[in-house]
N, C-alpha and C. Protein backbone atom coordinates (compact mmCIF):
# COMPACT_ATOMS: atom_id res chain seq x y z
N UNK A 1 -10.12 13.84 12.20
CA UNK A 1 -9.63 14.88 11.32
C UNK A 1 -10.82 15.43 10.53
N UNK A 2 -11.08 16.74 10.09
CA UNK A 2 -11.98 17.23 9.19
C UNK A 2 -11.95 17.31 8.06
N UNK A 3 -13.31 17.66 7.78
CA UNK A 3 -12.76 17.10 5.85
C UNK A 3 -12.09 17.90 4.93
N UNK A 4 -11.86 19.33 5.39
CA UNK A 4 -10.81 20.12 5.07
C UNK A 4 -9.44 19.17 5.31
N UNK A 5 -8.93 19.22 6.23
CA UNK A 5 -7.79 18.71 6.55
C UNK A 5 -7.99 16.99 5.84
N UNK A 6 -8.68 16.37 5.64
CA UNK A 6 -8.62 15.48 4.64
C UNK A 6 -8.14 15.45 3.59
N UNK A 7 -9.03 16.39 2.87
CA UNK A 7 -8.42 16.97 1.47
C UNK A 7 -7.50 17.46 0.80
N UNK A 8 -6.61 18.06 2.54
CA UNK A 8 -5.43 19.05 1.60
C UNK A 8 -4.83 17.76 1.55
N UNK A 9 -4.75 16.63 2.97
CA UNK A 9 -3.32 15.34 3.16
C UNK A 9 -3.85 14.85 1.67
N UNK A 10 -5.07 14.57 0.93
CA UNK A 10 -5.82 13.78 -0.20
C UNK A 10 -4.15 14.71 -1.02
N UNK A 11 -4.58 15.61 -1.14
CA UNK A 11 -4.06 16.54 -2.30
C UNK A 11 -2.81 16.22 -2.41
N UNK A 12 -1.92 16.44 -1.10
CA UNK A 12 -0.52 16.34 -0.90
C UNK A 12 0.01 14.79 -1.19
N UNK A 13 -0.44 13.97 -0.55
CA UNK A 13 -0.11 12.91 -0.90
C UNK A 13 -0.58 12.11 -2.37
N UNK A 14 -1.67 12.49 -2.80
CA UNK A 14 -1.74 12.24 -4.30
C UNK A 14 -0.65 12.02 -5.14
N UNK A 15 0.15 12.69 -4.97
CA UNK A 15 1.74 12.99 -5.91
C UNK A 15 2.89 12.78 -5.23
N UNK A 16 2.78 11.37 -4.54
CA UNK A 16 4.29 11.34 -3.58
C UNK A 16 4.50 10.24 -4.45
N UNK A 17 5.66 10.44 -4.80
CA UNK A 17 6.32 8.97 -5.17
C UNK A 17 7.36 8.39 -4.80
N UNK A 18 7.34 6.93 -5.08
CA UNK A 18 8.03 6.19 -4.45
C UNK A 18 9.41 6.45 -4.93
N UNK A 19 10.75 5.87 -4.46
CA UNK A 19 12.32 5.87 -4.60
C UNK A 19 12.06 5.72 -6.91
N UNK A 20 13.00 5.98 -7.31
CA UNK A 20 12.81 5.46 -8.68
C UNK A 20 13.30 4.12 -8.85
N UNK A 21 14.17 3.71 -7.79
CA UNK A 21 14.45 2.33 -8.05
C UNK A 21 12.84 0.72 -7.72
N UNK A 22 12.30 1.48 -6.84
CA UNK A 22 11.34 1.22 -6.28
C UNK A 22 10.32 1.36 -7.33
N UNK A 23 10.05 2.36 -8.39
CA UNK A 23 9.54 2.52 -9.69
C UNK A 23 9.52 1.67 -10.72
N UNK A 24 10.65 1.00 -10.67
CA UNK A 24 11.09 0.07 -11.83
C UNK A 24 10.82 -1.07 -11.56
N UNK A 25 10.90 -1.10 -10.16
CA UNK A 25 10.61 -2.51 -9.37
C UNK A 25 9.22 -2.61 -9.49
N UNK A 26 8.37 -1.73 -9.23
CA UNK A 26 7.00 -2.48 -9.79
C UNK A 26 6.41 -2.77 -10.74
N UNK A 27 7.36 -2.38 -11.98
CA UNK A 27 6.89 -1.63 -13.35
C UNK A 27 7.00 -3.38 -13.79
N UNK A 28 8.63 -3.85 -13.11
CA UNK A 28 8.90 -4.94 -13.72
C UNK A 28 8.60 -5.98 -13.01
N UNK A 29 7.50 -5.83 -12.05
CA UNK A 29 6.60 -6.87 -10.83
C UNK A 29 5.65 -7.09 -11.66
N UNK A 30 4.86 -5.99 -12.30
CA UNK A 30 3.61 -6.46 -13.65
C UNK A 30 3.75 -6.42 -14.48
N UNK A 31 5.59 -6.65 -15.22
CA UNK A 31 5.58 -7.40 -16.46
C UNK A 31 5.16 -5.98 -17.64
N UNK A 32 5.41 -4.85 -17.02
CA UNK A 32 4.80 -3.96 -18.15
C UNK A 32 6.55 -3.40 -18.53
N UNK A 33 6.66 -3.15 -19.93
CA UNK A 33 7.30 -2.33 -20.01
C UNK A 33 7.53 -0.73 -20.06
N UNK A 34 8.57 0.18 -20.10
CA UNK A 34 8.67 1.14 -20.26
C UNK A 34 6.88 2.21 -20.91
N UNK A 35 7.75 1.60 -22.02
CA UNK A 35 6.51 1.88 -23.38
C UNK A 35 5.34 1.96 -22.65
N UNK A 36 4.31 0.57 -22.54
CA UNK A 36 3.40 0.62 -21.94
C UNK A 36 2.93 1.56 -20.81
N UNK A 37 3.70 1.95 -19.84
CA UNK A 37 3.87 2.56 -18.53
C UNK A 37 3.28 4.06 -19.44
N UNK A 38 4.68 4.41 -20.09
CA UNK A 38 4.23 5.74 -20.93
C UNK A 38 3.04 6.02 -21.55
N UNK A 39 2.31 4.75 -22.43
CA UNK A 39 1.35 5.11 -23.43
C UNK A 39 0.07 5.59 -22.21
N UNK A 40 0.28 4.50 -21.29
CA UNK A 40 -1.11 4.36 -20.22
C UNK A 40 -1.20 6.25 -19.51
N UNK A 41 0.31 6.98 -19.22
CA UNK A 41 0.16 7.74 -18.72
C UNK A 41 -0.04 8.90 -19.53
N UNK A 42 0.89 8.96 -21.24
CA UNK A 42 -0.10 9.93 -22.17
C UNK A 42 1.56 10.64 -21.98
N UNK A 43 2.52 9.82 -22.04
CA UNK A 43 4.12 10.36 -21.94
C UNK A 43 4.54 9.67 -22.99
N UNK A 44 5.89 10.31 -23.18
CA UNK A 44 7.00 8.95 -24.45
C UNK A 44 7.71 8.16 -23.10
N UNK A 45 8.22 7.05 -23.91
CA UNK A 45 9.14 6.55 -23.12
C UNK A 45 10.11 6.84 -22.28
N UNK A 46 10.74 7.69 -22.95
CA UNK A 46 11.94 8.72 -22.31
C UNK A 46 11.63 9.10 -20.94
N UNK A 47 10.60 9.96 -21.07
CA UNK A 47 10.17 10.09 -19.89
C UNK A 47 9.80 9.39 -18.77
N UNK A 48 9.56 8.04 -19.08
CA UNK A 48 9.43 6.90 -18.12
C UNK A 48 10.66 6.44 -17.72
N UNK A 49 11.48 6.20 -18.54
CA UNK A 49 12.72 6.02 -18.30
C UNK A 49 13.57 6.85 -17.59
N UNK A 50 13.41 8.21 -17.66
CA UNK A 50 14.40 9.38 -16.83
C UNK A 50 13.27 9.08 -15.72
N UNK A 51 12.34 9.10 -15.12
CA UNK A 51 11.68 9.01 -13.67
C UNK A 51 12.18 7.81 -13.11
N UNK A 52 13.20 6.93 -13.81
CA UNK A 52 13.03 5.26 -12.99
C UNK A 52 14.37 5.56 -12.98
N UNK A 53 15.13 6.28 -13.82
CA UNK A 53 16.64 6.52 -13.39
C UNK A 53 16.89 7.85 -12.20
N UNK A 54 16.00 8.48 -11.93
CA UNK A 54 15.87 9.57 -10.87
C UNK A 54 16.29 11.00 -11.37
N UNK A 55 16.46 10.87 -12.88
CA UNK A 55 16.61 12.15 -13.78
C UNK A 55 15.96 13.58 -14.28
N UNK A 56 14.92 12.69 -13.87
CA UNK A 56 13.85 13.78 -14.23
C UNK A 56 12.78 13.85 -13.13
N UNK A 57 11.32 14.36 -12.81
CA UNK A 57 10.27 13.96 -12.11
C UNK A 57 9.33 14.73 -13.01
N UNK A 58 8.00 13.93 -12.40
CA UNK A 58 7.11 14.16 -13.37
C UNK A 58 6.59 15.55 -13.60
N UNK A 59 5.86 16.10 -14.36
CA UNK A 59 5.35 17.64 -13.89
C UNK A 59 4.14 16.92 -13.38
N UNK A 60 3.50 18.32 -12.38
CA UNK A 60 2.02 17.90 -11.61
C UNK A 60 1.46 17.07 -12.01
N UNK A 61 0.73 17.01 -13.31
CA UNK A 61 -0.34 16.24 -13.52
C UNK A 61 -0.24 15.25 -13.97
N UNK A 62 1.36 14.67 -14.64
CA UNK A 62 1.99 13.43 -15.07
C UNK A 62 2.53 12.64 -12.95
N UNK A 63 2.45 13.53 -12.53
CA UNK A 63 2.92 13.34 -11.49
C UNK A 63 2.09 11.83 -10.66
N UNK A 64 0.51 12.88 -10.42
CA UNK A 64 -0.65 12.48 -9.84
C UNK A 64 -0.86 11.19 -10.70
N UNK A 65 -1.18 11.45 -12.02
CA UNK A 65 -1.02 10.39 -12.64
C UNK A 65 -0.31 8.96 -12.22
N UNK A 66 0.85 8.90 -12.18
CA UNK A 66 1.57 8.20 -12.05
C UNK A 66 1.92 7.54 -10.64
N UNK A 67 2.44 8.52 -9.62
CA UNK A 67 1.74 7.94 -8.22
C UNK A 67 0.60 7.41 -8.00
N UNK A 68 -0.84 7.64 -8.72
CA UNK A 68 -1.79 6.42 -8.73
C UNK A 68 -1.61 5.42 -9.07
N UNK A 69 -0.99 5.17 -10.29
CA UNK A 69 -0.69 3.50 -11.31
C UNK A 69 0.67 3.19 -9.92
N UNK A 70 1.14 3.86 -9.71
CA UNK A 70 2.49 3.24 -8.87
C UNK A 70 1.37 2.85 -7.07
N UNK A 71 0.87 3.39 -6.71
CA UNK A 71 0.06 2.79 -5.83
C UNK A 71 -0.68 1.21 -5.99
N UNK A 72 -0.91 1.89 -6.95
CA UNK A 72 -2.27 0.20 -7.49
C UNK A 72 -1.44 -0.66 -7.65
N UNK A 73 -0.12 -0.51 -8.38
CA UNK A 73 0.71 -1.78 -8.76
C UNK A 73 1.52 -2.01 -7.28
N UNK A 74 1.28 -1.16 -6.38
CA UNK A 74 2.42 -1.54 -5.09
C UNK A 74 1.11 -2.57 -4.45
N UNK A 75 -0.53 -2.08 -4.04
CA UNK A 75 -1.05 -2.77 -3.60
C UNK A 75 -1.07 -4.23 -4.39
N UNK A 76 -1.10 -4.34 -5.43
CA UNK A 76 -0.85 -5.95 -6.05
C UNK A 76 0.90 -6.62 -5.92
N UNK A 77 1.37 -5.66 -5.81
CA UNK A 77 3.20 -6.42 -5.81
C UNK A 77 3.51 -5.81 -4.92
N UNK A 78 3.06 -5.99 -3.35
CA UNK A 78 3.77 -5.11 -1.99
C UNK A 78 5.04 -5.59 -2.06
N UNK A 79 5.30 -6.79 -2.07
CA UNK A 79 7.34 -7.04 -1.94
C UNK A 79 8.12 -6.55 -3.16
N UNK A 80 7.30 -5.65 -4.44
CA UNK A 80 8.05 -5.48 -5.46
C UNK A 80 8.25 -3.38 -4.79
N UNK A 81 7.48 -3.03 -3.68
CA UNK A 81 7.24 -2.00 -3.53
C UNK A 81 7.97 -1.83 -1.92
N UNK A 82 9.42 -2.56 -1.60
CA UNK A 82 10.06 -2.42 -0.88
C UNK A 82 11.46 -1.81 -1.56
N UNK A 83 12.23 -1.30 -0.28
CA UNK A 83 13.48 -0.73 -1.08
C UNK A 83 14.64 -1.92 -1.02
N UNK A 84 15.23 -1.73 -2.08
CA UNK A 84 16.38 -3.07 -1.92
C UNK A 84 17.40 -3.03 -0.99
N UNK A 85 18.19 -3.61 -0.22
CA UNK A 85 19.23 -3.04 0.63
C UNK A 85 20.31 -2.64 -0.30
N UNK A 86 20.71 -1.71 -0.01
CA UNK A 86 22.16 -1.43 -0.44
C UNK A 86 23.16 -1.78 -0.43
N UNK A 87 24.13 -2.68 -0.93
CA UNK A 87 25.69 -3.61 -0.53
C UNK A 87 26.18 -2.33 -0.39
N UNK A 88 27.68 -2.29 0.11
CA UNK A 88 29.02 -1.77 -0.17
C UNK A 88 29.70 -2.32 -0.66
């Protein structure tokens, strides 16, 4: 692939995020709370909280943000960064 076409997949995928249940699950794999999650990203709580309930999503640059910290914490807690099965 070229490094154009590198950059845009770099770009696009920068800001994918995971399920929000899948959000919470890693948040609460490293023991961080809400709060913390928020201060690190430069948000209130609220806002951490409506992204893990699937209420809200981030704008762009809270976005990028945040799909990074949610990467790093999936590479340290990969089984906290699976989806749960669903009962009926």
């Amino acid at each position: 692939m070229s490094g154009p076409l590198r950059r845009v997949d770099a770009l696009v995928d920068a800001d994918i995020l995971p399920s929000p249940q899948v959000r919470q699950q890693l948040r609460v794999a490293a023991g961080l709370t809400q709060a913390e999650v928020a201060d690190a990203i430069g948000v209130k709580r609220v806002a951490v909280a409506r992204w893990e309930a699937g209420l809200t999503k981030p704008h762009r640059g809270n976005r990028v943000t945040y799909a990074h910290f949610l990467r790093r914490l999936a590479e340290k807690y990969p089984a906290a960064a699976q989806e749960a099965p669903v009962e009926n």
